[in-house]
Protein backbone atom coordinates (compact mmCIF):
# COMPACT_ATOMS: atom_id res chain seq x y z
CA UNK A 1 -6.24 -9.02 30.01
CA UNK A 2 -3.80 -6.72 30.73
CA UNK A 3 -0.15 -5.80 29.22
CA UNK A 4 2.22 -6.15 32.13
CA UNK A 5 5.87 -4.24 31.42
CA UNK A 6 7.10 -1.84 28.82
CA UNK A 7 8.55 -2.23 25.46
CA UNK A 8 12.32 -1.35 25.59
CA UNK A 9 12.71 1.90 23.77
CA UNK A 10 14.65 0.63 20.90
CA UNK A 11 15.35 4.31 19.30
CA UNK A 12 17.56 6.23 21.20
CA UNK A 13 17.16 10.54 21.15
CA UNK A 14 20.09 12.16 20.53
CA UNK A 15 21.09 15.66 20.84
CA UNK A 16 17.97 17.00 20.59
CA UNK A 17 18.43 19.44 23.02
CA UNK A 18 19.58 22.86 21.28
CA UNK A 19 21.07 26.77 22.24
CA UNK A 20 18.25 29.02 20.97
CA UNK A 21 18.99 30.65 17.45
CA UNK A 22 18.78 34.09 16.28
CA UNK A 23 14.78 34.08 15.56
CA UNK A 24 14.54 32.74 19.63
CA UNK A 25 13.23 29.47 18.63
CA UNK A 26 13.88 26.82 21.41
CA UNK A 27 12.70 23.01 22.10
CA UNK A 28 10.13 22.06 24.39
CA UNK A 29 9.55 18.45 25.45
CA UNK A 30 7.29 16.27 27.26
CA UNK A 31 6.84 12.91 27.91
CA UNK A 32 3.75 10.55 29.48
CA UNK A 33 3.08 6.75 29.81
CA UNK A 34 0.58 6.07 27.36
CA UNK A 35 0.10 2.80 24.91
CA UNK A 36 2.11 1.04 27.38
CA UNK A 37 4.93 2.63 26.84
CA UNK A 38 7.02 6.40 27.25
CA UNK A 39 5.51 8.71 24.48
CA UNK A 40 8.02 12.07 24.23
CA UNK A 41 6.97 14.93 22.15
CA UNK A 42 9.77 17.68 21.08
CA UNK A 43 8.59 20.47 19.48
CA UNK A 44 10.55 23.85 18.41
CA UNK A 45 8.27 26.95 18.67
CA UNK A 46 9.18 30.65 19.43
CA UNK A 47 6.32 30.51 22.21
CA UNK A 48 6.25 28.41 25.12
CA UNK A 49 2.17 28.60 25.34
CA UNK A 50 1.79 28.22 21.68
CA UNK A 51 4.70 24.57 22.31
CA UNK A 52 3.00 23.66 25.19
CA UNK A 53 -1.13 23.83 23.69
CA UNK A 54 -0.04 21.83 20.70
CA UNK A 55 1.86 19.12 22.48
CA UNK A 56 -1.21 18.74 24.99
CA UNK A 57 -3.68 18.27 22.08
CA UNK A 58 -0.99 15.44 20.49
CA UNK A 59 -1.32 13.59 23.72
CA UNK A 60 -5.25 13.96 23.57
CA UNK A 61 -5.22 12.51 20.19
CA UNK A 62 -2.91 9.80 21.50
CA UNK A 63 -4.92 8.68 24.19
CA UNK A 64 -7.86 8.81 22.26
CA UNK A 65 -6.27 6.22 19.84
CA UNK A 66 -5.00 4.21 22.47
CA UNK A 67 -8.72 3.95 24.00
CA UNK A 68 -9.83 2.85 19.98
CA UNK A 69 -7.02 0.52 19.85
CA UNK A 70 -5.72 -1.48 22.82
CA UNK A 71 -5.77 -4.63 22.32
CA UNK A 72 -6.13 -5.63 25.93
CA UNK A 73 -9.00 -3.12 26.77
CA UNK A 74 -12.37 -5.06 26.63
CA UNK A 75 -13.73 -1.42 25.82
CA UNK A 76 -11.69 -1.06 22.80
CA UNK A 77 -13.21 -1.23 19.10
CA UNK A 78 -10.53 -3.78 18.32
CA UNK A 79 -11.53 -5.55 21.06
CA UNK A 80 -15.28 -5.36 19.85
CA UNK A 81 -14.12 -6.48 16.30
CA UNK A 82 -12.57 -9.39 17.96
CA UNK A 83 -15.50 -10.42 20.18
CA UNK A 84 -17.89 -10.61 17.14
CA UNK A 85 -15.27 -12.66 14.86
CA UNK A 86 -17.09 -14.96 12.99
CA UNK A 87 -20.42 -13.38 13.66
CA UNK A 88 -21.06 -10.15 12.01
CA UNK A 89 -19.29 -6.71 10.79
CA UNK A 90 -18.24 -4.62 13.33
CA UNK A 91 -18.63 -0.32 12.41
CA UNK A 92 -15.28 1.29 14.02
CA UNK A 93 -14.23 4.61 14.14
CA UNK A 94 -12.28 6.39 10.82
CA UNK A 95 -9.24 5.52 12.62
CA UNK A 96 -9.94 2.48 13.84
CA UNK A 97 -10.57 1.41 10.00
CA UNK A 98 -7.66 3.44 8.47
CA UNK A 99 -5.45 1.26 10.61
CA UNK A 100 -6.90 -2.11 9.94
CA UNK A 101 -7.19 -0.90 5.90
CA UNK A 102 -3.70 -0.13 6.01
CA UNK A 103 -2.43 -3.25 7.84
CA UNK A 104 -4.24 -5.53 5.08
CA UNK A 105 -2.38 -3.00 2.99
CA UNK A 106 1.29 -4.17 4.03
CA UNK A 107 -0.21 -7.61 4.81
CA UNK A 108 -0.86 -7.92 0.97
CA UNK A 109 2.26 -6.16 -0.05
CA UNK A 110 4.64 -8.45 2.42
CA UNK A 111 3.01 -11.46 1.54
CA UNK A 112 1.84 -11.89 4.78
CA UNK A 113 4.70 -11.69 6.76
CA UNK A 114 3.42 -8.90 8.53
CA UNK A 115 -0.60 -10.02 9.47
CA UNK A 116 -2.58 -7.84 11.90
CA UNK A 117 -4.83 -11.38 12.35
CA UNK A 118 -1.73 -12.85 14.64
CA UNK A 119 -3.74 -11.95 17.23
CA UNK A 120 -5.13 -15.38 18.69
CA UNK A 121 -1.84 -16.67 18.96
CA UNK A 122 0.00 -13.47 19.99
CA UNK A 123 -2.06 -13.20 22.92
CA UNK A 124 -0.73 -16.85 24.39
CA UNK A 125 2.68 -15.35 24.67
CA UNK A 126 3.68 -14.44 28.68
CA UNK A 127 7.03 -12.74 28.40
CA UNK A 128 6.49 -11.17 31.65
CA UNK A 129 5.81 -14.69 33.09
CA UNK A 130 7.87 -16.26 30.64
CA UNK A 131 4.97 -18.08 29.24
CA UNK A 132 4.80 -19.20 25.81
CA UNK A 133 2.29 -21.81 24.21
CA UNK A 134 3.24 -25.69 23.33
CA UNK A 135 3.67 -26.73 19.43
CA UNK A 136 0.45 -28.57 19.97
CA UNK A 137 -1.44 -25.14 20.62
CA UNK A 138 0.18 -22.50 18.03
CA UNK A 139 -0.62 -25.05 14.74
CA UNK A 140 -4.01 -25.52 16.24
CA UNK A 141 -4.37 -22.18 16.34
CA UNK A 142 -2.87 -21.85 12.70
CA UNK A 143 -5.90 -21.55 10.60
CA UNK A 144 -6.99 -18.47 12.47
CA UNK A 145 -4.43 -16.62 11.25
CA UNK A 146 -4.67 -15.22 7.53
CA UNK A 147 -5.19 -11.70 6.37
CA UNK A 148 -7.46 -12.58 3.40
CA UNK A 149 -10.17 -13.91 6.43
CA UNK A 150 -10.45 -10.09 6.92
CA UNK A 151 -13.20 -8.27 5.32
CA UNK A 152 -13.38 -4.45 5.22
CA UNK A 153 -16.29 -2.66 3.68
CA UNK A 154 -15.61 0.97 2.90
CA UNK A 155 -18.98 2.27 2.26
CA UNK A 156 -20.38 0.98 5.82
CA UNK A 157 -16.54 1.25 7.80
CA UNK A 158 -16.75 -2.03 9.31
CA UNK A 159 -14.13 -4.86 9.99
CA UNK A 160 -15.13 -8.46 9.52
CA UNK A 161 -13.39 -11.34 10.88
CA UNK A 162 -14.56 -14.75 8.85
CA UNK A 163 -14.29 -17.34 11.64
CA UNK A 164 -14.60 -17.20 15.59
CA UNK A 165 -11.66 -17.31 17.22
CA UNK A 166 -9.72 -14.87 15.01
CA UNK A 167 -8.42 -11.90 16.21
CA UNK A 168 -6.72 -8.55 15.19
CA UNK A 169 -3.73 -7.19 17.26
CA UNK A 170 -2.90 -3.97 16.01
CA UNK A 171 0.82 -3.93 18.09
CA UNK A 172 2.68 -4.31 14.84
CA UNK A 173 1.13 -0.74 13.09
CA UNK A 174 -0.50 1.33 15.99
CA UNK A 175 2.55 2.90 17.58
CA UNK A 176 3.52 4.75 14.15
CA UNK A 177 -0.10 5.33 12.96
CA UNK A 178 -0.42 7.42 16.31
CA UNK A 179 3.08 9.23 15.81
CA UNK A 180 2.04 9.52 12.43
CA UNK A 181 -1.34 11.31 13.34
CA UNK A 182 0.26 13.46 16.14
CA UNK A 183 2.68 14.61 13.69
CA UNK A 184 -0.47 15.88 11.90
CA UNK A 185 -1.88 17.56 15.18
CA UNK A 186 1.32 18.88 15.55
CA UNK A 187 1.45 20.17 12.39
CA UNK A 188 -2.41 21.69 12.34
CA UNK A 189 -1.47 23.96 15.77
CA UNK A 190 1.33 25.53 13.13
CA UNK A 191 4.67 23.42 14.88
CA UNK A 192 6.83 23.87 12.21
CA UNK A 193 9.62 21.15 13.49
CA UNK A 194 9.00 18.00 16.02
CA UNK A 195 9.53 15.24 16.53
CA UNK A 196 7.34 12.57 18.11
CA UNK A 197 8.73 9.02 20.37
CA UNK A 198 6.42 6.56 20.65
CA UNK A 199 8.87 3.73 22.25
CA UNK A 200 10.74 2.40 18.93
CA UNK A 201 8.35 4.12 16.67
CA UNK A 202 9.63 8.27 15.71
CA UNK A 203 8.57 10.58 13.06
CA UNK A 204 9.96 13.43 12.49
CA UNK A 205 9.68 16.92 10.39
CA UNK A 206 11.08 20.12 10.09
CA UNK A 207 14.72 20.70 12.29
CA UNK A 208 16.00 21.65 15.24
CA UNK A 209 16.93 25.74 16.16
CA UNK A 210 20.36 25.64 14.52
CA UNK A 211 19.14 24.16 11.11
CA UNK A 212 20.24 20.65 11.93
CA UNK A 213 18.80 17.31 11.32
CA UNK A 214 17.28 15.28 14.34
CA UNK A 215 19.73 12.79 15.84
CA UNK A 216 18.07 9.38 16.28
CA UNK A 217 20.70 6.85 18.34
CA UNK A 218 20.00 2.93 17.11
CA UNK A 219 19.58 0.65 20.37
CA UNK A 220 22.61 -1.93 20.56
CA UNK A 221 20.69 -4.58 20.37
CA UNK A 222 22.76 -6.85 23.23
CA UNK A 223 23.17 -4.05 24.93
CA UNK A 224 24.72 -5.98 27.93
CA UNK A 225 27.71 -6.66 25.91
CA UNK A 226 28.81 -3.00 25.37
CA UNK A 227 27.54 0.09 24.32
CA UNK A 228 24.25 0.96 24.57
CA UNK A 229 23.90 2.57 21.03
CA UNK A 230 25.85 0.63 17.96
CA UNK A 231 24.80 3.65 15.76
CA UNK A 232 23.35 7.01 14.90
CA UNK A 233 21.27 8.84 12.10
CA UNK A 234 20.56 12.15 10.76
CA UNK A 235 16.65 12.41 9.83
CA UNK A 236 14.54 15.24 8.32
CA UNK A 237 10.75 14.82 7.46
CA UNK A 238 10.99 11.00 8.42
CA UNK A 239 9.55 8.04 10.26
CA UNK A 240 12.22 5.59 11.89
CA UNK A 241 11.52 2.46 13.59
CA UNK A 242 13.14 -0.51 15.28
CA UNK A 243 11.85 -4.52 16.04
CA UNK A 244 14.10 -6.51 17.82
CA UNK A 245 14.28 -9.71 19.57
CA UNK A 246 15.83 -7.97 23.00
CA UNK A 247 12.33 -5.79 23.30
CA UNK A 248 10.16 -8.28 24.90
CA UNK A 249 11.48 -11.61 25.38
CA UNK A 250 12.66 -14.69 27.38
CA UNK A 251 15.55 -17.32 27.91
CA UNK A 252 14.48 -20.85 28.06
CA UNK A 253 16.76 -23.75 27.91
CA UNK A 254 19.36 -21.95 26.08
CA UNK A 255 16.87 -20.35 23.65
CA UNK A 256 15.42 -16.47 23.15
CA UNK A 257 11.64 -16.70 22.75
CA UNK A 258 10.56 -13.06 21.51
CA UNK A 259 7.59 -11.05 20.05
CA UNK A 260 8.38 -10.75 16.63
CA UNK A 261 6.18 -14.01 15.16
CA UNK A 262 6.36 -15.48 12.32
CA UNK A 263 2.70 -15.61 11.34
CA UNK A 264 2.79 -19.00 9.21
CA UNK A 265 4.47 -20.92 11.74
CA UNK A 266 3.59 -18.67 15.11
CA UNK A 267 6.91 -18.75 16.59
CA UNK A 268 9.42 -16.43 16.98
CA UNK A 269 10.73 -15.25 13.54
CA UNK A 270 14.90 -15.98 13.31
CA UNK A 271 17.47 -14.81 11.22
CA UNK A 272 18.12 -11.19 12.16
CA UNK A 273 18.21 -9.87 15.77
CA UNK A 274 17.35 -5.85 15.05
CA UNK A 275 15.73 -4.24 12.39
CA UNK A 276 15.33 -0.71 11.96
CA UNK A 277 13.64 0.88 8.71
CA UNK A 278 13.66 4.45 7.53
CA UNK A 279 10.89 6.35 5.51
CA UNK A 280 8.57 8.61 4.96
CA UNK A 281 5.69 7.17 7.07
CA UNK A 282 5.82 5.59 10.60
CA UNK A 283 3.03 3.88 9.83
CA UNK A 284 4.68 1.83 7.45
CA UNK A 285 8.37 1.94 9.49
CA UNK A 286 6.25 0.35 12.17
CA UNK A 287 4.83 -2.53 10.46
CA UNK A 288 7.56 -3.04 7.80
CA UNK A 289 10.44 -3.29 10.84
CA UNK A 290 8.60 -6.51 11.43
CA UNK A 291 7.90 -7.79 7.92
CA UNK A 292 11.55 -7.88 7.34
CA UNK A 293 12.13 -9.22 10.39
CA UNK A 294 10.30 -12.48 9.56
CA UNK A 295 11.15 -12.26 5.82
CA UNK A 296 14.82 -12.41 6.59
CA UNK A 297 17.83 -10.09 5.60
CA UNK A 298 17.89 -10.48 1.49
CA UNK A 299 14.29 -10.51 1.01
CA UNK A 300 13.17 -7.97 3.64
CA UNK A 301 15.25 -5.62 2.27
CA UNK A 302 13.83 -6.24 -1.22
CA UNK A 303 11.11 -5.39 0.26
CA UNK A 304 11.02 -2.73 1.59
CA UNK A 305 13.36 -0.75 -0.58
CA UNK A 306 10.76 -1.54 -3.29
CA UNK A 307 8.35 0.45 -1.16
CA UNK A 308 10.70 3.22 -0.63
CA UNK A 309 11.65 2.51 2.68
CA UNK A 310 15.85 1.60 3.74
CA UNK A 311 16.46 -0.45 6.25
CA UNK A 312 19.60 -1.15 8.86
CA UNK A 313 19.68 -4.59 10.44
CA UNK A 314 21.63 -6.69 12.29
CA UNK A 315 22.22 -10.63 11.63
CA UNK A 316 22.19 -13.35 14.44
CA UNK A 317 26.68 -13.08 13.36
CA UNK A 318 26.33 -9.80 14.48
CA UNK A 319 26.92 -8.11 11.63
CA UNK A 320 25.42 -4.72 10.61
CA UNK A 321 23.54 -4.29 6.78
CA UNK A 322 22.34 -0.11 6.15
CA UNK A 323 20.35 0.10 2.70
CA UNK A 324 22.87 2.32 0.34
CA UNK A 325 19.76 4.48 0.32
CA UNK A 326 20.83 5.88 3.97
CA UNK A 327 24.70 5.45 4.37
CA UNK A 328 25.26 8.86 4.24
CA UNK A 329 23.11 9.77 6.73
CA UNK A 330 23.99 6.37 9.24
CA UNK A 331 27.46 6.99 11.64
CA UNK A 332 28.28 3.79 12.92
CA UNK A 333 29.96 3.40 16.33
CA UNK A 334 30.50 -0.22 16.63
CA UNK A 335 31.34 -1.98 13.57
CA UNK A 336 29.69 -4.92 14.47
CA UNK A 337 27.29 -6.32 17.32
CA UNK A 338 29.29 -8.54 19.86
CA UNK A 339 26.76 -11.69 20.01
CA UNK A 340 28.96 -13.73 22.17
CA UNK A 341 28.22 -17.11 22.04
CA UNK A 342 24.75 -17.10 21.07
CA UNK A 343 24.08 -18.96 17.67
């Protein structure tokens, strides 16, 4: 099965377009459609060939990992781990295993309100078709669901799912694990600033020619109602991302039906209608943007602050929270989300 549309890019790029400074550094940029998405890749270099070889062997890496782990492609290792669920261990690529280790990881840490095992019912959601499954279905499905069913065995690198049926979808981590990893590419061709776009998913290092920080714009997210960009942030050697309930979602009878699912229950998680965290890793700003989602305002922020990660979110009110960890770097444009009359 196929992914049909892209994810909204929730992260906006701002101003990342520069003069050239006094050494002649200057910014080079490209962007491709890869992991079902637009994937942009800034770098700053003195050397155009030099920009231009590193940034081509980011997007090898990139589509490399998107060929490991798509959940949609029958020739993916996730999809292999899923196939033999409840049969035997599955040996998968370093990467392939770094991911899955590190999802059990925040899995563990969030009390499972971010689970990489969502994956059976994940996969009933339509929201091109605007398709989602009855009651009846999800709690039948229920039981598949549950990180501690996943076994990993360092020593031989494979993934084990416990019982057939289960499966892993890796949508909620492998966006910043790849920015994450072509920051390291990046960073191996001897880039000394970039910054890497993976749809809502950005890391960052290094600045731009004049010595600033990158300028990340924060998606309004009813965008309709206003202006497209409710905020804006000043990051150096960081990972940013963004869940929200405008990225992939439907209207039925008077209610929103999005992606971000609550894995006890399997519905769509409530409570907040944006999240975006801020921290060191995007592997972690990936996946924790949708544990805090589901664990609600108070406690996701807990959270993730406990980790080391800050977080700026917007309630179902329309009203904006920013972790005191990152006020000084957050401008605000709109002082609150206009929700209209949605409740």
């Amino acid at each position: 099965m196929k992914r049909k549309g892209f994810y909204l890019i929730s992260l906006i790029l701002i101003i990342v377009l520069s003069g050239c400074s006094s050494n002649q550094e200057r910014i080079f940029k490209k962007s491709e459609i890869l992991m079902d998405t637009i994937v942009s890749i800034t770098v700053v270099s003195t050397s155009k060939e030099k920009a231009e070889a590193a940034i081509d062997r980011a997007f090898k890496e990139l589509k490399r990992l998107e060929g490991l782990l798509n959940f949609y492609s029958e020739e993916s290792e996730i999809a292999k781990i899923n196939r033999n669920a409840g049969m035997r261990p599955v040996k998968v690529s370093p990467e392939t295993y770094e991911v899955v280790d590190r999802a059990r990881t925040i899995s563990e840490k969030t009390g499972g309100a971010f689970d990489i095992t969502i994956g059976s019912i994940s996969v009933l959601y339509d929201f091109v078709r605007k398709k989602r499954p009855s009651l009846q279905k999800i709690q039948g499905l229920l039981p598949l669901v549950g990180y501690k069913k996943l076994v990993l065995n360092p020593e031989e690198r494979t993934v084990y799912l416990k019982e057939k049926g289960m499966k892993i979808d890796p949508g909620g981590i492998a966006k910043g694990y790849a920015a994450d990893r072509a920051v390291e590419i990046l960073k191996k061709a001897g880039i000394k600033a970039a910054l890497v776009a993976i749809a809502g998913d950005i890391r960052c290092y290094g600045t731009k020619p004049d010595g600033g920080d990158w300028i990340v714009g924060i998606q309004n997210p009813r965008a309709e109602k206003g202006e497209d960009v409710f905020a804006t942030i000043r990051l150096k050697d960081m990972a940013i991302s963004t869940s929200g309930d405008y990225q992939r979602f439907f209207i039925e009878n008077g209610k929103r039906y999005h992606h971000i699912l609550d894995p006890s229950t399997g519905l769509p998680a409530e409570g907040l209608i944006s999240v975006t965290v801020v921290g060191p890793l995007a592997t972690y700003t990936d996946s924790l943007a949708t544990a805090v989602f589901v664990k609600g305002l108070s406690e996701g922020q807990r959270l993730a602050e406990r980790m080391g990660y800050y977080i700026v979110a917007v309630d179902r009110a329309g009203n904006i929270h920013i972790s005191d960890g990152i006020k000084k770097k957050v401008s605000l444009i709109l002082d609150r989300i206009d929700v209209g009359s949605e409740q």
